[in-house]
PDB file of N, CA and C in Angstrom:
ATOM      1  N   UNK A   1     -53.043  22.006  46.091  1.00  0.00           N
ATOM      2  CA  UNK A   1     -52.426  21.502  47.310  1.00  0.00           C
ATOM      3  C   UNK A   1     -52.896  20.069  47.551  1.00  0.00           C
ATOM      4  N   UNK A   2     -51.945  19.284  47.823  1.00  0.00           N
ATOM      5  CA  UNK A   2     -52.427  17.610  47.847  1.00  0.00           C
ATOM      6  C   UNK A   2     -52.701  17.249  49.345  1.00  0.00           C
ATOM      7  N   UNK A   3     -53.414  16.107  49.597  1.00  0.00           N
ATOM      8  CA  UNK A   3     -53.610  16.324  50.870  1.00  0.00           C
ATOM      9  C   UNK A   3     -52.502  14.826  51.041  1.00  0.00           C
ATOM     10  N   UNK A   4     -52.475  15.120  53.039  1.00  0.00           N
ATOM     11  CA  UNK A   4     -51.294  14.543  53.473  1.00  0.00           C
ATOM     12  C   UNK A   4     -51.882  13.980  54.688  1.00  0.00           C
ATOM     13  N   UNK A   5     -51.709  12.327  54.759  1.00  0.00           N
ATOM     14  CA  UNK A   5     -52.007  11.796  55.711  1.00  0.00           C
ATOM     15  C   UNK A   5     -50.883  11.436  56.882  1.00  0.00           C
ATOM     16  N   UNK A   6     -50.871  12.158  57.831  1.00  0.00           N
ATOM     17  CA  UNK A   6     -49.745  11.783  59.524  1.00  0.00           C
ATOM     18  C   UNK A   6     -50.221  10.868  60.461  1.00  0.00           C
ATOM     19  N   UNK A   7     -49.114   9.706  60.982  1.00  0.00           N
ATOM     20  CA  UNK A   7     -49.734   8.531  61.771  1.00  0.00           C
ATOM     21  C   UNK A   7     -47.975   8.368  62.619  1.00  0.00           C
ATOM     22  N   UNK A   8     -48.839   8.717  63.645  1.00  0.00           N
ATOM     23  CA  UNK A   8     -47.369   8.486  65.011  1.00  0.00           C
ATOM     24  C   UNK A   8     -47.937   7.609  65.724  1.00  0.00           C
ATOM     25  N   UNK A   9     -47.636   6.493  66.399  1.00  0.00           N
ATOM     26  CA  UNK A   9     -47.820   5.806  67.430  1.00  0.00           C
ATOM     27  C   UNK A   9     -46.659   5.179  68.369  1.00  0.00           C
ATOM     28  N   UNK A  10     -47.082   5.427  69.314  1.00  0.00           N
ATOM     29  CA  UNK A  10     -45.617   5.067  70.311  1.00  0.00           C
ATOM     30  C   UNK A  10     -45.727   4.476  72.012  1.00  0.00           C
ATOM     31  N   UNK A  11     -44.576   3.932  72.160  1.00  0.00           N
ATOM     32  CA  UNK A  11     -45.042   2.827  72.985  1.00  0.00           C
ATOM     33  C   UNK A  11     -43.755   3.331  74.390  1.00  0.00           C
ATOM     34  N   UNK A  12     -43.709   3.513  76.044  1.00  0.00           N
ATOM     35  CA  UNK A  12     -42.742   3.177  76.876  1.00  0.00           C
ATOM     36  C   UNK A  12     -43.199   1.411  76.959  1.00  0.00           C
ATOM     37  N   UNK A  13     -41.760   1.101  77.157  1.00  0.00           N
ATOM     38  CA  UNK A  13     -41.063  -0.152  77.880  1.00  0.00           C
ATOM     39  C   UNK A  13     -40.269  -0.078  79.336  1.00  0.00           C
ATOM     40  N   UNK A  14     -40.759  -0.389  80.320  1.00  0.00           N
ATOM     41  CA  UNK A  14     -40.459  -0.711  81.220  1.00  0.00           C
ATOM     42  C   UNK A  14     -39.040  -1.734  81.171  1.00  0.00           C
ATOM     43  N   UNK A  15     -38.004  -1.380  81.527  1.00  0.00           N
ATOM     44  CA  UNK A  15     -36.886  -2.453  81.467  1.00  0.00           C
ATOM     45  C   UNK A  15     -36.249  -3.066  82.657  1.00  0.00           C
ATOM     46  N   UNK A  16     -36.781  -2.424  83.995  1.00  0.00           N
ATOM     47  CA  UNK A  16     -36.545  -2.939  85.214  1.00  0.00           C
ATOM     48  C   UNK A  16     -35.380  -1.900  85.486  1.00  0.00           C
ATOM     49  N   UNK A  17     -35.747  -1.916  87.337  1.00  0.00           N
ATOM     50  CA  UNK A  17     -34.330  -0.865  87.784  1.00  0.00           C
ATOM     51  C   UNK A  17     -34.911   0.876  87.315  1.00  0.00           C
ATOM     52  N   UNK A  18     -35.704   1.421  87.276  1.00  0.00           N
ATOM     53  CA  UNK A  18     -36.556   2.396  86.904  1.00  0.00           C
ATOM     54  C   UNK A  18     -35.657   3.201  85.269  1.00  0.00           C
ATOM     55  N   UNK A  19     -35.534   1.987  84.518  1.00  0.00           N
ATOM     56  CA  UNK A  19     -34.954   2.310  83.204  1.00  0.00           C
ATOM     57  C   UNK A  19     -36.645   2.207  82.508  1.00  0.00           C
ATOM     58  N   UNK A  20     -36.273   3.028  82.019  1.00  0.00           N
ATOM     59  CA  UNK A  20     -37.465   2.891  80.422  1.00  0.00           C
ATOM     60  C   UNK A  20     -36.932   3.128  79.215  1.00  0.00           C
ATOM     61  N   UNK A  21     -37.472   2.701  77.907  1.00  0.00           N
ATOM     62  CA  UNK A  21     -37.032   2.691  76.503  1.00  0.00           C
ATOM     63  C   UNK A  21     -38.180   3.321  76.196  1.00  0.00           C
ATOM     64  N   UNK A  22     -38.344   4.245  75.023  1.00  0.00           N
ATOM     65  CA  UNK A  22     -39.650   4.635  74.163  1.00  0.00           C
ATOM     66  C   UNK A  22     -39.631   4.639  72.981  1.00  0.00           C
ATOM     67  N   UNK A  23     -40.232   4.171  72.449  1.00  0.00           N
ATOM     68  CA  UNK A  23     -40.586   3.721  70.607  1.00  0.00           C
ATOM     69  C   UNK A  23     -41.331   4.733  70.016  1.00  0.00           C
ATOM     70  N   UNK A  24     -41.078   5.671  68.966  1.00  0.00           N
ATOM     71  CA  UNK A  24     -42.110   6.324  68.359  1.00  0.00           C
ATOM     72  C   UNK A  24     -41.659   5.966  66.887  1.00  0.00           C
ATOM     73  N   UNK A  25     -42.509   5.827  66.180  1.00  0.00           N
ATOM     74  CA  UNK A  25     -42.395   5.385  64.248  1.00  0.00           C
ATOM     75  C   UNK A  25     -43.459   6.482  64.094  1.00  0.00           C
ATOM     76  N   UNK A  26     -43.297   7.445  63.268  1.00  0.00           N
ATOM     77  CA  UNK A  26     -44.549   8.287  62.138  1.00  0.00           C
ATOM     78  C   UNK A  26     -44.405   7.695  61.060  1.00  0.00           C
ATOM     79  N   UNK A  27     -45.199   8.050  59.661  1.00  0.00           N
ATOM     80  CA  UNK A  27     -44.987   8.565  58.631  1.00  0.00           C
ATOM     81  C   UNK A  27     -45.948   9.752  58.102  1.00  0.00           C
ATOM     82  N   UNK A  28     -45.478  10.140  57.214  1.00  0.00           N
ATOM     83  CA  UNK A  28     -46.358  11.238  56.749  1.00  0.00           C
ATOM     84  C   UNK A  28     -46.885  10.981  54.963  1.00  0.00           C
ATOM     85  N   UNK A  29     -47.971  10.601  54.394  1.00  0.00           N
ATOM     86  CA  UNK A  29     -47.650  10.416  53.374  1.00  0.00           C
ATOM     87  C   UNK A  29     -48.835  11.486  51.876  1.00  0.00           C
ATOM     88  N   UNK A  30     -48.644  11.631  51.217  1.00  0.00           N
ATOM     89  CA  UNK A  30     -49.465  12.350  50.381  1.00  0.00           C
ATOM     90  C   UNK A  30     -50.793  11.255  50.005  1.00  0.00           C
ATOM     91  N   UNK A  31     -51.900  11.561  49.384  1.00  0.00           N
ATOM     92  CA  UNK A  31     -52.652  11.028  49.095  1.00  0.00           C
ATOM     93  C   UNK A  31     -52.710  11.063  47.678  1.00  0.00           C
ATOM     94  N   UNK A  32     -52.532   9.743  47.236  1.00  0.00           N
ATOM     95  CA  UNK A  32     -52.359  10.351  45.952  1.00  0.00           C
ATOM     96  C   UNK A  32     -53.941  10.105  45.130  1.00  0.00           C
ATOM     97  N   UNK A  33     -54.357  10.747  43.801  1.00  0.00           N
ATOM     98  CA  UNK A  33     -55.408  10.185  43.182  1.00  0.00           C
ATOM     99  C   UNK A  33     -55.832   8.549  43.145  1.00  0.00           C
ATOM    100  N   UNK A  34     -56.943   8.615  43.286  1.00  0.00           N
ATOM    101  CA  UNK A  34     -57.553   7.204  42.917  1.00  0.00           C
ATOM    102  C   UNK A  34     -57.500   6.803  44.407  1.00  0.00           C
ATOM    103  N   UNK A  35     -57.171   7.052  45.420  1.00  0.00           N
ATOM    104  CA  UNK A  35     -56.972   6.298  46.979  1.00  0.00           C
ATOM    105  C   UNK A  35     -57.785   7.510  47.830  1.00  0.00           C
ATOM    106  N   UNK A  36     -58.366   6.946  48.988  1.00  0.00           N
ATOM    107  CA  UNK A  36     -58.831   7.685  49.847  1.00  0.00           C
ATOM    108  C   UNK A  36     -58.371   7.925  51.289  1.00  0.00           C
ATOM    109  N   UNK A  37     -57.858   8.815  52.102  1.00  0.00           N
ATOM    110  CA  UNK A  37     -57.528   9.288  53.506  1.00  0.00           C
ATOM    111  C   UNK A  37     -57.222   7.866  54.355  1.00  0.00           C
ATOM    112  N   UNK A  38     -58.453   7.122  53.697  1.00  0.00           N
ATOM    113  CA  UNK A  38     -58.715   6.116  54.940  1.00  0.00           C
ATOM    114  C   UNK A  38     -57.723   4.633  54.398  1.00  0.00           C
ATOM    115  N   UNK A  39     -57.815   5.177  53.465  1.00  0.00           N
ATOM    116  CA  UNK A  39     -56.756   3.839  52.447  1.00  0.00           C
ATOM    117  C   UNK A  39     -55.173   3.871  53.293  1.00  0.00           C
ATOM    118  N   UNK A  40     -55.218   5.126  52.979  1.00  0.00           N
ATOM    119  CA  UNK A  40     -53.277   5.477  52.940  1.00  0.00           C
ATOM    120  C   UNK A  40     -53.338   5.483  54.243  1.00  0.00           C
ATOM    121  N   UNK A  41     -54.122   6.187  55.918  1.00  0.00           N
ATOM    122  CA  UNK A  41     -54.243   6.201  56.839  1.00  0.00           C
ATOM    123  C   UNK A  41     -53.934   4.356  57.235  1.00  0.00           C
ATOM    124  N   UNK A  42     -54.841   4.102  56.923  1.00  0.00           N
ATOM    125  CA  UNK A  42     -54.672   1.952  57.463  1.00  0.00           C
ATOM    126  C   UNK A  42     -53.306   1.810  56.680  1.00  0.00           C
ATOM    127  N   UNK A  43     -52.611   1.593  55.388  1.00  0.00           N
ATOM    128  CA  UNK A  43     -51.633   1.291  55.372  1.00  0.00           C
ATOM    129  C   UNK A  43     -50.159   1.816  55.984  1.00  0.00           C
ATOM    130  N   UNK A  44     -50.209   3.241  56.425  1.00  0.00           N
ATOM    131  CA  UNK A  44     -49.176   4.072  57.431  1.00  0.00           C
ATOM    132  C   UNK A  44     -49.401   3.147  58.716  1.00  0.00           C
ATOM    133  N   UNK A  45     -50.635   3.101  59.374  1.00  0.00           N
ATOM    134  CA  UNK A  45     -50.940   2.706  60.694  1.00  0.00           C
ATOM    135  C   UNK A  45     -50.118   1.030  60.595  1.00  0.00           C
ATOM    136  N   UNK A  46     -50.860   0.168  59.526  1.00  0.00           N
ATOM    137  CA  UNK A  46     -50.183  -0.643  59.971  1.00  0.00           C
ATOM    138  C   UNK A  46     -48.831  -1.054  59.769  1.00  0.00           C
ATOM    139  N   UNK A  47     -48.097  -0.092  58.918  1.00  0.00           N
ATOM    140  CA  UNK A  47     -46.597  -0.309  58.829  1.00  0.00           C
ATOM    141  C   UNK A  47     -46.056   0.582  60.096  1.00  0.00           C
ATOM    142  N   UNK A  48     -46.405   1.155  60.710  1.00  0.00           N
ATOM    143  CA  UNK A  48     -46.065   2.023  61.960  1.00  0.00           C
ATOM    144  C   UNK A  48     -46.008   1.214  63.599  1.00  0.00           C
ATOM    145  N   UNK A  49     -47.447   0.216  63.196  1.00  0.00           N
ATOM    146  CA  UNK A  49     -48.290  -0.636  64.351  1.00  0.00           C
ATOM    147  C   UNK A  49     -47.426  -1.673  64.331  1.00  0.00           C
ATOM    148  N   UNK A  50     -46.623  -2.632  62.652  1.00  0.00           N
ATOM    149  CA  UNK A  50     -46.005  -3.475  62.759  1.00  0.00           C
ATOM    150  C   UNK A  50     -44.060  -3.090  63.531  1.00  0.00           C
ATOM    151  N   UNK A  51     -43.991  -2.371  62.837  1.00  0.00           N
ATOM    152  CA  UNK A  51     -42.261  -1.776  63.396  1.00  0.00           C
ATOM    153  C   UNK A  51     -42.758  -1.818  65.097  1.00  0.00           C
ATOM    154  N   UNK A  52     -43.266  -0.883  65.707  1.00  0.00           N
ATOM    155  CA  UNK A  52     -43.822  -0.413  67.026  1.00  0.00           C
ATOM    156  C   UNK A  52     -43.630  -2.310  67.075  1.00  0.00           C
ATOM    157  N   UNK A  53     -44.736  -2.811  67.277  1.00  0.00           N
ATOM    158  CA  UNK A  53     -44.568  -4.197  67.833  1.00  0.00           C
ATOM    159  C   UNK A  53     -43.841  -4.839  67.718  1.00  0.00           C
ATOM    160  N   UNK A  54     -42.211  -4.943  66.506  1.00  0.00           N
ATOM    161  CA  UNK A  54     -41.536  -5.510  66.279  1.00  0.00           C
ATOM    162  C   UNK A  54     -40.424  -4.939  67.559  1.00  0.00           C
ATOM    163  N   UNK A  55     -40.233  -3.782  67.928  1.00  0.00           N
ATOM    164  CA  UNK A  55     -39.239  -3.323  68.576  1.00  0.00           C
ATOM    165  C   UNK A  55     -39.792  -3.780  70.180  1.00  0.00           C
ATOM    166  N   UNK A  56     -40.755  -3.466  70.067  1.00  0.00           N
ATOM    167  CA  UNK A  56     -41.687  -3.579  71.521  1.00  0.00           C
ATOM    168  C   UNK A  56     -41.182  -4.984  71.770  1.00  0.00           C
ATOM    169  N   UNK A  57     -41.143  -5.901  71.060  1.00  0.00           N
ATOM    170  CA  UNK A  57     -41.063  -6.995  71.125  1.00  0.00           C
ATOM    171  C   UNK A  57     -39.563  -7.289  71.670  1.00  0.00           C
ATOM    172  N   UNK A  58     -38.705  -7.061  71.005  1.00  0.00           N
ATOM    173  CA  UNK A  58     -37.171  -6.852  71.312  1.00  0.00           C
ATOM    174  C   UNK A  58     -36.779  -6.101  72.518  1.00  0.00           C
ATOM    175  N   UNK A  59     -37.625  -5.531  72.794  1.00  0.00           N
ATOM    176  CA  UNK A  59     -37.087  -4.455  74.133  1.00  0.00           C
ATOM    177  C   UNK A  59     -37.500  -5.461  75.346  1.00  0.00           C
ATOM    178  N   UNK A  60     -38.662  -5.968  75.433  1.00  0.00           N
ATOM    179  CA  UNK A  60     -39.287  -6.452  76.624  1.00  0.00           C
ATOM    180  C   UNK A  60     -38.919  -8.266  76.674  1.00  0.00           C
ATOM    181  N   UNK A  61     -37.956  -8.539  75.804  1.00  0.00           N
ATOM    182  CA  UNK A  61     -37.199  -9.731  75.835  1.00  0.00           C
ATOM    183  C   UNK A  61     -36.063  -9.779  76.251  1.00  0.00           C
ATOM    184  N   UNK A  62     -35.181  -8.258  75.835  1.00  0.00           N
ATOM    185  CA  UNK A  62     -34.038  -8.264  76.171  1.00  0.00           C
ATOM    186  C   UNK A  62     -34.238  -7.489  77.743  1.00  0.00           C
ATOM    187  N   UNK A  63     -35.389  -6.938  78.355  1.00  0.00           N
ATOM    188  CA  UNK A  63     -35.643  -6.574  80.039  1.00  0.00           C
ATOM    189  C   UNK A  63     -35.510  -7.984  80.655  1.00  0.00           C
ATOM    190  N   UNK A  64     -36.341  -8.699  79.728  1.00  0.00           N
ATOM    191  CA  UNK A  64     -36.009 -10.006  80.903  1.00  0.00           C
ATOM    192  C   UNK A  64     -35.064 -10.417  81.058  1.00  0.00           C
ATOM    193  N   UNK A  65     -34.159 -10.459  80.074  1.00  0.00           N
ATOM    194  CA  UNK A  65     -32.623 -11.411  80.567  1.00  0.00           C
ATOM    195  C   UNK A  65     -32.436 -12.377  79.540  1.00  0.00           C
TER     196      UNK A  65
END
């Protein structure tokens, strides 16, 4: 049995007028030989952390106007 690293992070946006947007990105990925938990964990996180901030980013630009 291979082991499997899971990374969700997620964000509400406030958009004004009591609207909100919510962002969630996972992935789930196997570990493969030669890499460790903490390897594949930081590279999920930060492809998860970058999308999340890319949208975050777009949402709270297009609240302002």
């Amino acid at each position: 049995m291979s082991t499997r690293v899971k990374v969700n992070v997620g964000y509400t946006v406030a958009m004004g007028d009591f609207e909100f947007v919510r962002f969630d990105f996972g992935l789930e990925e196997d570990v493969p030989d030669g890499k460790t938990r903490k390897e594949i964990f930081d590279k999920s996180f930060d492809w998860c952390w970058t999308r999340l901030d890319a949208e975050v980013t777009k949402a709270r630009a297009a609240a302002k106007g």
